[in-house]
PDB file of N, CA and C in Angstrom:
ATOM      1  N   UNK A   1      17.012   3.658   6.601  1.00  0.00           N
ATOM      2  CA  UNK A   1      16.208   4.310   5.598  1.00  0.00           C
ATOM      3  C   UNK A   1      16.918   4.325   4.251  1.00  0.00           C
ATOM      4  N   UNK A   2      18.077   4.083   4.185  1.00  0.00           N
ATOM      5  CA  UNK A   2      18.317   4.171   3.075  1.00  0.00           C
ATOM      6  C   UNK A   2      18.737   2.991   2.261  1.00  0.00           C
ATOM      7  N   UNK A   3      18.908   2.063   3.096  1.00  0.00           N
ATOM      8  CA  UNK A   3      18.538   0.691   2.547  1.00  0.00           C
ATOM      9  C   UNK A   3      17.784   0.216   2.257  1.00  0.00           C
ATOM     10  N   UNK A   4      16.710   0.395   1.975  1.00  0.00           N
ATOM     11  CA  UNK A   4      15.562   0.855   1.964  1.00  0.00           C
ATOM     12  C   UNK A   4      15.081   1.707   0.187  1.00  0.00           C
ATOM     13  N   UNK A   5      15.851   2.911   0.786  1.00  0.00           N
ATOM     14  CA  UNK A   5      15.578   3.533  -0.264  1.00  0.00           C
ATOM     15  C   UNK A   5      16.285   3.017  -2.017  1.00  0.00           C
ATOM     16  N   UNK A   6      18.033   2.242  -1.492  1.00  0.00           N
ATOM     17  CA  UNK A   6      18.809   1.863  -2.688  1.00  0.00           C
ATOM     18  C   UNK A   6      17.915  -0.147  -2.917  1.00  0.00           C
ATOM     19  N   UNK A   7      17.370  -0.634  -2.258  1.00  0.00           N
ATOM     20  CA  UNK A   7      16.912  -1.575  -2.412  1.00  0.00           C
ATOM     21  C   UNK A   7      15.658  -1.067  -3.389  1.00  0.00           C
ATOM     22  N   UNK A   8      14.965  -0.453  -3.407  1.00  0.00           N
ATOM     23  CA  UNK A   8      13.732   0.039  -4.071  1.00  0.00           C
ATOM     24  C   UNK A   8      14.239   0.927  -5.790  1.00  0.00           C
ATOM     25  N   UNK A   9      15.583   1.516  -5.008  1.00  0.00           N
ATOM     26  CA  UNK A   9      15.765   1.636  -6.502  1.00  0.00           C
ATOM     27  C   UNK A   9      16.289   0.887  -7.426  1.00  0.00           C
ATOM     28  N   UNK A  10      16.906  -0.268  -7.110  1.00  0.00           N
ATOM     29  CA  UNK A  10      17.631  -1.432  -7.696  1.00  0.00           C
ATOM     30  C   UNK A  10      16.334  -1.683  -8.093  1.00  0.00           C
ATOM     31  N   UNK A  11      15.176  -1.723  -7.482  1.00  0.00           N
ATOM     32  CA  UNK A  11      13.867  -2.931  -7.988  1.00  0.00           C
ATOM     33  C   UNK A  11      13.143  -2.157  -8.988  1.00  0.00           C
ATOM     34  N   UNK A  12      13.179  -1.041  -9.372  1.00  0.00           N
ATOM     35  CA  UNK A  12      12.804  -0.135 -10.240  1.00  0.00           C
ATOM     36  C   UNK A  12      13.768  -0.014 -11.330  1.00  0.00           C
ATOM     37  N   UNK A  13      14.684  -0.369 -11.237  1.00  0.00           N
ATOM     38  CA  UNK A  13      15.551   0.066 -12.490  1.00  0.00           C
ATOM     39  C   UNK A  13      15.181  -1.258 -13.589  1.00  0.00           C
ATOM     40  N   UNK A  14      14.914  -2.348 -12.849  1.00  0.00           N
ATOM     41  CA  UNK A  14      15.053  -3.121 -14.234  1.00  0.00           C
ATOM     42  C   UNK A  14      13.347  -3.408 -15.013  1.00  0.00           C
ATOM     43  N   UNK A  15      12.335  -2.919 -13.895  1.00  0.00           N
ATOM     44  CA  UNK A  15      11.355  -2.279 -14.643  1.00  0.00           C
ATOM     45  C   UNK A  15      10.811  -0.886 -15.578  1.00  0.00           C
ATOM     46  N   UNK A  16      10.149  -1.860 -16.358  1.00  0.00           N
ATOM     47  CA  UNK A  16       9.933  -0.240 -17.622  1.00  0.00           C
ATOM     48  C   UNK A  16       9.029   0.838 -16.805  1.00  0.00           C
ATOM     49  N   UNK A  17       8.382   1.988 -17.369  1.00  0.00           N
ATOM     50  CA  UNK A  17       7.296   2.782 -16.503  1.00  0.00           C
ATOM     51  C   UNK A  17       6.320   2.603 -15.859  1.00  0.00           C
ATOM     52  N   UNK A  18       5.547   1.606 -17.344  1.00  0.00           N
ATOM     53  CA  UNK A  18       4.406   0.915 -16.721  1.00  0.00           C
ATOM     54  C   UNK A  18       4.329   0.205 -15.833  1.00  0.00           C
ATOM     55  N   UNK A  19       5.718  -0.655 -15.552  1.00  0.00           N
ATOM     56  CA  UNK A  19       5.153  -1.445 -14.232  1.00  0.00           C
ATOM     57  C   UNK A  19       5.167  -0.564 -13.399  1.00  0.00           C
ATOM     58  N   UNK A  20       6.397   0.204 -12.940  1.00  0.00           N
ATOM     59  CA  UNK A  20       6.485   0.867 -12.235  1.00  0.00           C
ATOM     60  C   UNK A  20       5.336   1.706 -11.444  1.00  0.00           C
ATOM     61  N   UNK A  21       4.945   2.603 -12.220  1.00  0.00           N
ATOM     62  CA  UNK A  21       3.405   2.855 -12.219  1.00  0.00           C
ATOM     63  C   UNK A  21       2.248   1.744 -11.380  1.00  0.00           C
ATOM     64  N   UNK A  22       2.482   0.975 -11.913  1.00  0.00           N
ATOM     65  CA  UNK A  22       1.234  -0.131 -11.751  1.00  0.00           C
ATOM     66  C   UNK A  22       1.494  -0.546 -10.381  1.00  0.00           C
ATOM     67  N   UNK A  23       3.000  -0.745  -9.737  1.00  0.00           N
ATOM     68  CA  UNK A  23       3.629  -1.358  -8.927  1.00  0.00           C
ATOM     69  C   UNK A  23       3.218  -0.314  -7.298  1.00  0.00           C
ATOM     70  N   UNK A  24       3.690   0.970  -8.160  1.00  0.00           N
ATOM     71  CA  UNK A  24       3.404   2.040  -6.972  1.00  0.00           C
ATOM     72  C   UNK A  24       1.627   2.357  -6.433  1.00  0.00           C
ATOM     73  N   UNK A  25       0.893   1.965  -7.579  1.00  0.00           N
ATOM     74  CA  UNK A  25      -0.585   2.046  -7.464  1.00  0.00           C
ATOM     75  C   UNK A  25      -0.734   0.760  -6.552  1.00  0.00           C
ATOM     76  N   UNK A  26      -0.400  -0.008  -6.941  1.00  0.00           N
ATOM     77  CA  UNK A  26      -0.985  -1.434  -5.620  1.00  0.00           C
ATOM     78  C   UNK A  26      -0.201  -1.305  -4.054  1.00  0.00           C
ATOM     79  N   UNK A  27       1.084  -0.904  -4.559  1.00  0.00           N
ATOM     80  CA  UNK A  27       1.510  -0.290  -2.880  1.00  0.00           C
ATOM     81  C   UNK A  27       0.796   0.565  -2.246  1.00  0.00           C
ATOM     82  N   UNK A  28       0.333   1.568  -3.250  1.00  0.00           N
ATOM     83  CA  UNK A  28      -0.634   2.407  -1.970  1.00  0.00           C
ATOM     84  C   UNK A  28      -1.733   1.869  -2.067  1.00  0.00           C
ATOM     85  N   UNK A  29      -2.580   0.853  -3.051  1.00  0.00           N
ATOM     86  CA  UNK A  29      -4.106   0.873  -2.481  1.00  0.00           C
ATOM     87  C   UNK A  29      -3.704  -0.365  -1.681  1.00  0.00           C
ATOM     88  N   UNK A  30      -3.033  -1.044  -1.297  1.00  0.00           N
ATOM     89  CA  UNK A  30      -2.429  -1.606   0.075  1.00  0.00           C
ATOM     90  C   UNK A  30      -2.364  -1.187   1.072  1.00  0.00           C
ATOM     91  N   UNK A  31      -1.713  -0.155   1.153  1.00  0.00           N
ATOM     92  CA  UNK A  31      -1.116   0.638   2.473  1.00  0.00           C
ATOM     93  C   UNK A  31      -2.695   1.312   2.886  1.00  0.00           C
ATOM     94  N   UNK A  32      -3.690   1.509   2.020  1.00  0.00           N
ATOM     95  CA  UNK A  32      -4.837   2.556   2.177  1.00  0.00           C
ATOM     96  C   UNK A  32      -5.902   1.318   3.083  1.00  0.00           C
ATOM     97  N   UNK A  33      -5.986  -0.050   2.447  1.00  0.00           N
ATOM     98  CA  UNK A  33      -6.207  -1.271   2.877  1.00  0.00           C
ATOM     99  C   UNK A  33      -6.235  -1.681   3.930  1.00  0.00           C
ATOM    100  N   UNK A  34      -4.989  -1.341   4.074  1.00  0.00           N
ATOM    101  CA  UNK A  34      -4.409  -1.457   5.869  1.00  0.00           C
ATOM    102  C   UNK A  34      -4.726  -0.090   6.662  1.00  0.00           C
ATOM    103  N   UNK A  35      -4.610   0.669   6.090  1.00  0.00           N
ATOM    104  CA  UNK A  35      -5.395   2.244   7.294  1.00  0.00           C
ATOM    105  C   UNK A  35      -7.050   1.669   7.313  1.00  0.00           C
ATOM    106  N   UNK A  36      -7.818   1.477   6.535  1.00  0.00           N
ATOM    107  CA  UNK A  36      -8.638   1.083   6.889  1.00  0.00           C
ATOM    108  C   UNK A  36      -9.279   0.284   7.643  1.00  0.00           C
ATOM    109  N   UNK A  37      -8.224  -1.127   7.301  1.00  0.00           N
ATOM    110  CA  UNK A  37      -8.620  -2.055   8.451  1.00  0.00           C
ATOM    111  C   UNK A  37      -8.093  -1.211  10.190  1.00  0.00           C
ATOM    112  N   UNK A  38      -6.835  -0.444  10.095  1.00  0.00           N
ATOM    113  CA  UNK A  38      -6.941   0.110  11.125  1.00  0.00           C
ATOM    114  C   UNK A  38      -7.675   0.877  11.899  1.00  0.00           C
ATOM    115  N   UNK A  39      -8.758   1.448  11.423  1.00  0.00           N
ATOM    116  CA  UNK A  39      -9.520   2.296  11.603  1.00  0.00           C
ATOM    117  C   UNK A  39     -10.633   2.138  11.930  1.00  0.00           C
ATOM    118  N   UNK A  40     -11.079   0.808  11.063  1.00  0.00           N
ATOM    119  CA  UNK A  40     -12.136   0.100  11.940  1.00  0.00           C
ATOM    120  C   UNK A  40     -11.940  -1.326  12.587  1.00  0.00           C
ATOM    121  N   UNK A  41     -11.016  -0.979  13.151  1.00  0.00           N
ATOM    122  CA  UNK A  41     -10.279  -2.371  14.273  1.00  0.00           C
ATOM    123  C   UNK A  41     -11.364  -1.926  15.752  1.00  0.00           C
ATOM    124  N   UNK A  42     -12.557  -2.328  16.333  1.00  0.00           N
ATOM    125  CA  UNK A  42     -13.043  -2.022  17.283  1.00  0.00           C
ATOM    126  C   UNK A  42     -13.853  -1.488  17.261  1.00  0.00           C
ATOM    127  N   UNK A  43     -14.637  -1.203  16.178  1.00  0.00           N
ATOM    128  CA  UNK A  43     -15.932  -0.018  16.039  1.00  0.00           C
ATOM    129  C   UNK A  43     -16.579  -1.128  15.210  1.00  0.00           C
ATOM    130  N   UNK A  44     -17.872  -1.414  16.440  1.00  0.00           N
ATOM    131  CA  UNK A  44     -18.863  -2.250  15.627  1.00  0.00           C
ATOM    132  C   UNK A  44     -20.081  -1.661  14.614  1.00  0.00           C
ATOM    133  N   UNK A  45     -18.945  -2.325  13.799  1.00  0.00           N
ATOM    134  CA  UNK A  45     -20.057  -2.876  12.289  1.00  0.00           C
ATOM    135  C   UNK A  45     -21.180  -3.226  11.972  1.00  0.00           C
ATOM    136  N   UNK A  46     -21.976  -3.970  13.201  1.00  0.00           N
ATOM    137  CA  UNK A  46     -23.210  -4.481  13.041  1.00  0.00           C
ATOM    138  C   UNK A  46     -24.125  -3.915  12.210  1.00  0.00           C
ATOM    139  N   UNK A  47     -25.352  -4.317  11.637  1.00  0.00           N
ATOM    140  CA  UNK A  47     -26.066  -3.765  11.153  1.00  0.00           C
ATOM    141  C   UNK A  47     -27.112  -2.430  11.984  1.00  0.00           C
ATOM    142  N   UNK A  48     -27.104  -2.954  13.176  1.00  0.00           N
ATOM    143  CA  UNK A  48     -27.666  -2.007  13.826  1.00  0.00           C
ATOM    144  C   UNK A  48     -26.572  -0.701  13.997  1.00  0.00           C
ATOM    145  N   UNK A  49     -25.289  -0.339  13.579  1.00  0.00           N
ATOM    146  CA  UNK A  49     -24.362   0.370  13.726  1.00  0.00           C
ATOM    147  C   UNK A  49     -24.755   1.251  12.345  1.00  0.00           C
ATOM    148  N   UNK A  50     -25.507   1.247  10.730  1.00  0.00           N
ATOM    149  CA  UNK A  50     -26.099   1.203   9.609  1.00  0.00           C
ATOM    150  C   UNK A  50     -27.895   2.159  10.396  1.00  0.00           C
TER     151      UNK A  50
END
């Protein structure tokens, strides 16, 4: 975990705020991306499911 944690801060230091910002917004609507696809892994979609 904490290799981890000093790898992430090395990758932040040589960005300004904004990326930073921008960087942490696409990590989570990623991570949110992926709960979703988890969530509906097996629950049919069909239209008749609508």
């Amino acid at each position: 975990m904490t290799a981890i944690a000093r790898a992430l801060s090395r990758a932040f230091v040589s960005v300004n705020e904004a990326d930073t910002l921008k960087q942490l917004l696409l990590f989570c609507l990623a991570g949110l991306f992926v709960s979703v696809l988890l969530m509906t892994y097996g629950v049919d979609l069909s239209p008749g499911f609508f």
